[in-house]
N, C-alpha and C. Protein backbone atom coordinates (compact mmCIF):
# COMPACT_ATOMS: atom_id res chain seq x y z
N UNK A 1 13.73 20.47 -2.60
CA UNK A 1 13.10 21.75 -2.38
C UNK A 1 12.50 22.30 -3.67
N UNK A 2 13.08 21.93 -4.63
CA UNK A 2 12.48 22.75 -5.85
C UNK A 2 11.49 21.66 -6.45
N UNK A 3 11.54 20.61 -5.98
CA UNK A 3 9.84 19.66 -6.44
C UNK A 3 8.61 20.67 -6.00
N UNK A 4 9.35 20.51 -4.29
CA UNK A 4 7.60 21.16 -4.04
C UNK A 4 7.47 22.77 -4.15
N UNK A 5 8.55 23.08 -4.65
CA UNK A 5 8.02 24.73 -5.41
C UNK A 5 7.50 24.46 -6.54
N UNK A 6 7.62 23.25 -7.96
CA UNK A 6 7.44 23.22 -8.69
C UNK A 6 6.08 22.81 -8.76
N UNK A 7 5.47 21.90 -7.58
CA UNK A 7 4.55 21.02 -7.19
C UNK A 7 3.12 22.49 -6.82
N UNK A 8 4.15 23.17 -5.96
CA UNK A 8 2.96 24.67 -5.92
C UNK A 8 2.81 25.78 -6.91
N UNK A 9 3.53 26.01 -7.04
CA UNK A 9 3.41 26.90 -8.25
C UNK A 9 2.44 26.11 -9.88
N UNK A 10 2.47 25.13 -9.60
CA UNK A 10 1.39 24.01 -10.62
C UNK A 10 -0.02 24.28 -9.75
N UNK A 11 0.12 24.13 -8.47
CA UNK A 11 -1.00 23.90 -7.67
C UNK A 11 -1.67 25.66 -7.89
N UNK A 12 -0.90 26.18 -7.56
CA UNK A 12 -1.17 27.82 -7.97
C UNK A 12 -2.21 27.74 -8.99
N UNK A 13 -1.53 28.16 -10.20
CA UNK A 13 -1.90 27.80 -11.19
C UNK A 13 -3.44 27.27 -11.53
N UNK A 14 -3.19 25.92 -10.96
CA UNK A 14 -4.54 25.07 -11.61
C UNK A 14 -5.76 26.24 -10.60
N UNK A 15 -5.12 26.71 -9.58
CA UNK A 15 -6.56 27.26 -8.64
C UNK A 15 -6.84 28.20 -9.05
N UNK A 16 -5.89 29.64 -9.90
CA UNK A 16 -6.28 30.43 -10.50
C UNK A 16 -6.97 30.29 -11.37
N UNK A 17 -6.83 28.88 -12.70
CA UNK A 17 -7.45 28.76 -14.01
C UNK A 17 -8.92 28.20 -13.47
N UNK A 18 -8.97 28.02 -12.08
CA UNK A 18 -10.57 27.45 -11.65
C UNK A 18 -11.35 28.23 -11.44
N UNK A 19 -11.00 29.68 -10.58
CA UNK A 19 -11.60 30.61 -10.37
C UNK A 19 -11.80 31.78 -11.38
N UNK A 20 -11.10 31.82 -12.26
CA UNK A 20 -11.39 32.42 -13.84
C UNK A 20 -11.96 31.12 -14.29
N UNK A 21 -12.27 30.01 -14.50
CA UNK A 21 -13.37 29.61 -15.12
C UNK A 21 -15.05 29.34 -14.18
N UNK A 22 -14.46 29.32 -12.73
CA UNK A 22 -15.94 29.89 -12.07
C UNK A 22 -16.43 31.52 -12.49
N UNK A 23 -15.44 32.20 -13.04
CA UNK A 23 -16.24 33.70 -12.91
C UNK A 23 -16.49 33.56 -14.62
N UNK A 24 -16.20 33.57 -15.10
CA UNK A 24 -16.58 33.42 -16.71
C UNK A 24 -18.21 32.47 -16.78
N UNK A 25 -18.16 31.75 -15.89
CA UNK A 25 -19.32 30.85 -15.88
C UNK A 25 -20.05 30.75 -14.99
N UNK A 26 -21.27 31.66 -14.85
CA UNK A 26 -21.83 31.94 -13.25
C UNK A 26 -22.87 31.34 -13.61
N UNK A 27 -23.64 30.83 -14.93
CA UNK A 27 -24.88 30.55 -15.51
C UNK A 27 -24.95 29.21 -14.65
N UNK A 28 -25.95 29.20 -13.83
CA UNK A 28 -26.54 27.10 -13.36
C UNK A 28 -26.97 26.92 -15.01
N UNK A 29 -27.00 24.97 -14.41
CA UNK A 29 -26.84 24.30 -15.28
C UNK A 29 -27.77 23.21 -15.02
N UNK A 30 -28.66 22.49 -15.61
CA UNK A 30 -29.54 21.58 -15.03
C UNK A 30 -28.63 20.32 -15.79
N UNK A 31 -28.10 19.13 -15.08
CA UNK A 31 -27.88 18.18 -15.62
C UNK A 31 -28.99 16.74 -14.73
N UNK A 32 -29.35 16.12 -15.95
CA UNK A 32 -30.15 15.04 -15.86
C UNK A 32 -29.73 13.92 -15.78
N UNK A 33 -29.37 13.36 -14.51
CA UNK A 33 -28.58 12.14 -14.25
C UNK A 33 -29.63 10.22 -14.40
N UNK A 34 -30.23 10.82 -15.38
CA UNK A 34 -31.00 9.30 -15.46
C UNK A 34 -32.24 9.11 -14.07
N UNK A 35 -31.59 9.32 -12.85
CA UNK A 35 -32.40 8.91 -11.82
C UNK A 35 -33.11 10.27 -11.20
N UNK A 36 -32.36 11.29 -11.48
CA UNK A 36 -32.57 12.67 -10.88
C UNK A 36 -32.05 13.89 -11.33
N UNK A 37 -32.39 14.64 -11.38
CA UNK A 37 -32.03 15.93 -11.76
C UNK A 37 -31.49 17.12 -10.89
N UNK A 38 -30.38 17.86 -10.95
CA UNK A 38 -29.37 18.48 -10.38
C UNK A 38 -29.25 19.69 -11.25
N UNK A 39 -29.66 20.31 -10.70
CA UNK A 39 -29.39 22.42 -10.83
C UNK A 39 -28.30 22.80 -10.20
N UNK A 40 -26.79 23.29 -10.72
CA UNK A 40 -25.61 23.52 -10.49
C UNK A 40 -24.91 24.63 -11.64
N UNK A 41 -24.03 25.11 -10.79
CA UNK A 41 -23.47 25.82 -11.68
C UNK A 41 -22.02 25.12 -12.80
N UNK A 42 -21.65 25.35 -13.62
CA UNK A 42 -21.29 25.14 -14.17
C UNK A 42 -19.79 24.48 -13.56
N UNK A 43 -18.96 25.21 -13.13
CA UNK A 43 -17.73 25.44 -12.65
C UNK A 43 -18.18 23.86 -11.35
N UNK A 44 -19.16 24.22 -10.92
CA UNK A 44 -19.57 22.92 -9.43
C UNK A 44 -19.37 21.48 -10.12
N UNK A 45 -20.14 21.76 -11.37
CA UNK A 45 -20.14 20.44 -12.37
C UNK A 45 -19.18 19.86 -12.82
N UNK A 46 -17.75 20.88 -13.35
CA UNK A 46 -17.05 20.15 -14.20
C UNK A 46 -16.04 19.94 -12.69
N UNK A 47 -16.11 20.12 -11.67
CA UNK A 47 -15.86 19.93 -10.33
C UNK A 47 -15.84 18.92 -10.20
N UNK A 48 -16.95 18.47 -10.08
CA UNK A 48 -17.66 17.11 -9.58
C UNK A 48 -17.31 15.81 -10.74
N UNK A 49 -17.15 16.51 -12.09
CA UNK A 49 -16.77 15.34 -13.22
C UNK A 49 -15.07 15.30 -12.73
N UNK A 50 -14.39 16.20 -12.39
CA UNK A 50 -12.69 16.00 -12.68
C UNK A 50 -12.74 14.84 -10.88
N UNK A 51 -13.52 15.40 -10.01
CA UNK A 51 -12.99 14.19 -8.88
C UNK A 51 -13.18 13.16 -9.11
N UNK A 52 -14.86 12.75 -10.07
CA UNK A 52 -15.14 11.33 -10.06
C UNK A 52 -14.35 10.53 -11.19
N UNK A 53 -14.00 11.48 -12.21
CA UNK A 53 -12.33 11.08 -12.65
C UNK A 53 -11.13 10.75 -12.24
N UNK A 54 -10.71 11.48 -11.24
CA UNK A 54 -9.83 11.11 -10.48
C UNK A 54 -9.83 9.85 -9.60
N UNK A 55 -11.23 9.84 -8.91
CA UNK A 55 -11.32 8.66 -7.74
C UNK A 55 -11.44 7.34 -8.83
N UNK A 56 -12.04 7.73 -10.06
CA UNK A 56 -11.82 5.87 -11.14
C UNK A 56 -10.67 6.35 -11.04
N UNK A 57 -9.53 7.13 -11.60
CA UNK A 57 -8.39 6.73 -12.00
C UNK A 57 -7.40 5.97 -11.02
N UNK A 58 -8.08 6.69 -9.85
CA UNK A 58 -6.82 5.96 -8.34
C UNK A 58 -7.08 4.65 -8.04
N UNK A 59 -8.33 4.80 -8.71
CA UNK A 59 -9.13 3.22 -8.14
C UNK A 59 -8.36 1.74 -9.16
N UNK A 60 -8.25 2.37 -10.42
CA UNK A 60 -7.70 1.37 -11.46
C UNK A 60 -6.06 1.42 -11.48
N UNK A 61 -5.72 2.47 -10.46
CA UNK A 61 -4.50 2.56 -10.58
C UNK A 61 -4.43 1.72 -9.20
N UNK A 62 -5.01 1.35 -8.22
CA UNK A 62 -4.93 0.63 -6.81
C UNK A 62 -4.60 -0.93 -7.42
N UNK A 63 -5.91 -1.51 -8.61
CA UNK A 63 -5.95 -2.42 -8.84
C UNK A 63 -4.45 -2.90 -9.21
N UNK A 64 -4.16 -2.13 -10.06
CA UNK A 64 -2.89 -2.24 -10.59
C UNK A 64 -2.10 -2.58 -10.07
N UNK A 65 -1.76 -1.95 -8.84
CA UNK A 65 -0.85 -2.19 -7.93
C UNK A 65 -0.83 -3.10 -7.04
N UNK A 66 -2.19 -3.31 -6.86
CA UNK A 66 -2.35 -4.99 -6.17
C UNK A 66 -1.69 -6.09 -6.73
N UNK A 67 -2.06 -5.56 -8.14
CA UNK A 67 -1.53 -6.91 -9.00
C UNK A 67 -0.44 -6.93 -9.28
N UNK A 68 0.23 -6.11 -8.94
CA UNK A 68 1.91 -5.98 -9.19
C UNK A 68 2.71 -6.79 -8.03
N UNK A 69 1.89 -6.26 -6.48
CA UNK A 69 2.33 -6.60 -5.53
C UNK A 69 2.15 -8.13 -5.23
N UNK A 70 0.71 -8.90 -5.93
CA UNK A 70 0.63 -9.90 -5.80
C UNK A 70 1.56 -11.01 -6.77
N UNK A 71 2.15 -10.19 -7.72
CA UNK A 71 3.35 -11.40 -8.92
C UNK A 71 4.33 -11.18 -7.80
N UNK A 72 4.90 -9.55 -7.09
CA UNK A 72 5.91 -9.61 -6.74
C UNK A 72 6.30 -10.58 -5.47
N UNK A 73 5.27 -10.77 -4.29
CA UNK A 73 5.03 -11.92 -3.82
C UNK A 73 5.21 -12.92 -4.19
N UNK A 74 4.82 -13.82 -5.17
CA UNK A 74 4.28 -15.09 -6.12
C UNK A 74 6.39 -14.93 -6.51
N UNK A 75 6.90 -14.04 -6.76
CA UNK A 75 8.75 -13.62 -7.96
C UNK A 75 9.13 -14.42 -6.33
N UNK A 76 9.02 -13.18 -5.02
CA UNK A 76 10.07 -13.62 -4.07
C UNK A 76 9.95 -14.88 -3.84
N UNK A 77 8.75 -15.59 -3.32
CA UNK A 77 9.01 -17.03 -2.84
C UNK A 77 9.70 -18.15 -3.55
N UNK A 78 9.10 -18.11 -5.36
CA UNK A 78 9.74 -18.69 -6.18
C UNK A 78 11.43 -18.55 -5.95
N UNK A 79 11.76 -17.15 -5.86
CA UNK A 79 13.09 -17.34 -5.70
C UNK A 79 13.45 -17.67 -4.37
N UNK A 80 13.48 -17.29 -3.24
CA UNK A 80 13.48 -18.12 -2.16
C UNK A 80 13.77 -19.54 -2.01
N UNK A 81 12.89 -19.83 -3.05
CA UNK A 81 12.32 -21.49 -3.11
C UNK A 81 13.88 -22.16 -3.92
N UNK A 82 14.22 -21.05 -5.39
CA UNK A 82 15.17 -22.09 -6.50
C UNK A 82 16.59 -21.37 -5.05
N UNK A 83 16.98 -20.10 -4.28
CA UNK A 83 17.77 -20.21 -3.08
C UNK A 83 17.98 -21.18 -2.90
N UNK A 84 17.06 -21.88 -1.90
CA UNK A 84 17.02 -22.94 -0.71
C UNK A 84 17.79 -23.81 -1.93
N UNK A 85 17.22 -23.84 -2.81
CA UNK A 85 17.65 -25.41 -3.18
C UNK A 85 18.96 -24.99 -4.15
N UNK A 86 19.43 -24.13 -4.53
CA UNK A 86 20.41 -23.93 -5.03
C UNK A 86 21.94 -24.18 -3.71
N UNK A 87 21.10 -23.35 -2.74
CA UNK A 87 22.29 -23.89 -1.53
C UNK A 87 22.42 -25.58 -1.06
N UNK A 88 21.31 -25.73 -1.12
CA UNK A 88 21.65 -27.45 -0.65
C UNK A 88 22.40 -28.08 -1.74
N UNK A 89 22.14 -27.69 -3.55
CA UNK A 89 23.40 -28.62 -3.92
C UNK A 89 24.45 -27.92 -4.05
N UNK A 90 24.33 -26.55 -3.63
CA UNK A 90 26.46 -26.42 -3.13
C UNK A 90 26.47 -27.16 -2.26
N UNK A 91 26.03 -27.42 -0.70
CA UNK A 91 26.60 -28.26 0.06
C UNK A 91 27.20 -29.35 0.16
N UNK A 92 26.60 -29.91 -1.17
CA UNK A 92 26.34 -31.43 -1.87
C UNK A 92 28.54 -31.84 -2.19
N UNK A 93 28.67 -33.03 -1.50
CA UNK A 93 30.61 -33.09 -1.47
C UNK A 93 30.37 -33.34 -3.35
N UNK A 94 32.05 -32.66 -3.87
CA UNK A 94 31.97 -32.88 -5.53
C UNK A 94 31.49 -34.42 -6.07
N UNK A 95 32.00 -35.38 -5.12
CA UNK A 95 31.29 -36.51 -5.39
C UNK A 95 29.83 -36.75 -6.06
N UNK A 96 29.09 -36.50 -5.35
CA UNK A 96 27.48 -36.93 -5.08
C UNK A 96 27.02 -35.88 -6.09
N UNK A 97 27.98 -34.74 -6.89
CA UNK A 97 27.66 -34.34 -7.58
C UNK A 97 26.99 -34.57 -9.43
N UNK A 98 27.84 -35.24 -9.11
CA UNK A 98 28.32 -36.22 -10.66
C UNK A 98 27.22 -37.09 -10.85
C-alpha cells in the first residue's frame, strides 16, 4: 500500500512540475527537424523529446531482456541435459562404475 502512495504522490508531483513549466513557457517554438518544420510550444516539445526517450529506453531495455531470456533458455536445457545424464550414472550398479 505505501508503494503506490509513494508511486502517486511522485506521479503528483512530476504533473504539477509540468504544468508550472507549461505556464512559465507559453512562447511557440519553431523546431527544424531536417525534413520539416514544426511550430510548438515549448512545454509540447520537451513532451514529445521525454516520450521518444522513453519509448528508445523501453525499446533497449526489451532487447535486453530478450537476451537474458534467450541465455536463460540456452542455462535450462544445458542443465536439463548434465540432469538426465547425471541420473543415468546414479543408476549405473557400483560395479560398472569403476
Amino acid at each position: 500500500m505505501l508503494r503506490y502512495a509513494v508511486f502517486f504522490l511522485i506521479l503528483v508531483v512530476v504533473f504539477i512540475v509540468a504544468v508550472v513549466f507549461a505556464a512559465i513557457n507559453p512562447a511557440p517554438i519553431r523546431l527544424d527537424l531536417a525534413f520539416t518544420q514544426v511550430e510548438t510550444t515549448t512545454s509540447l516539445a520537451m513532451l514529445g523529446f521525454v516520450a521518444a526517450g522513453w519509448l528508445c529506453g523501453m525499446l533497449c531495455a526489451g532487447f535486453f531482456q530478450l537476451r537474458l531470456y534467450a541465455e536463460r533458455r540456452r542455462l535450462r536445457k544445458s542443465l536439463r541435459i548434465a540432469e538426465a545424464e547425471l541420473n543415468s550414472l546414479r543408476s549405473l550398479p557400483k560395479d560398472d562404475a569403476y
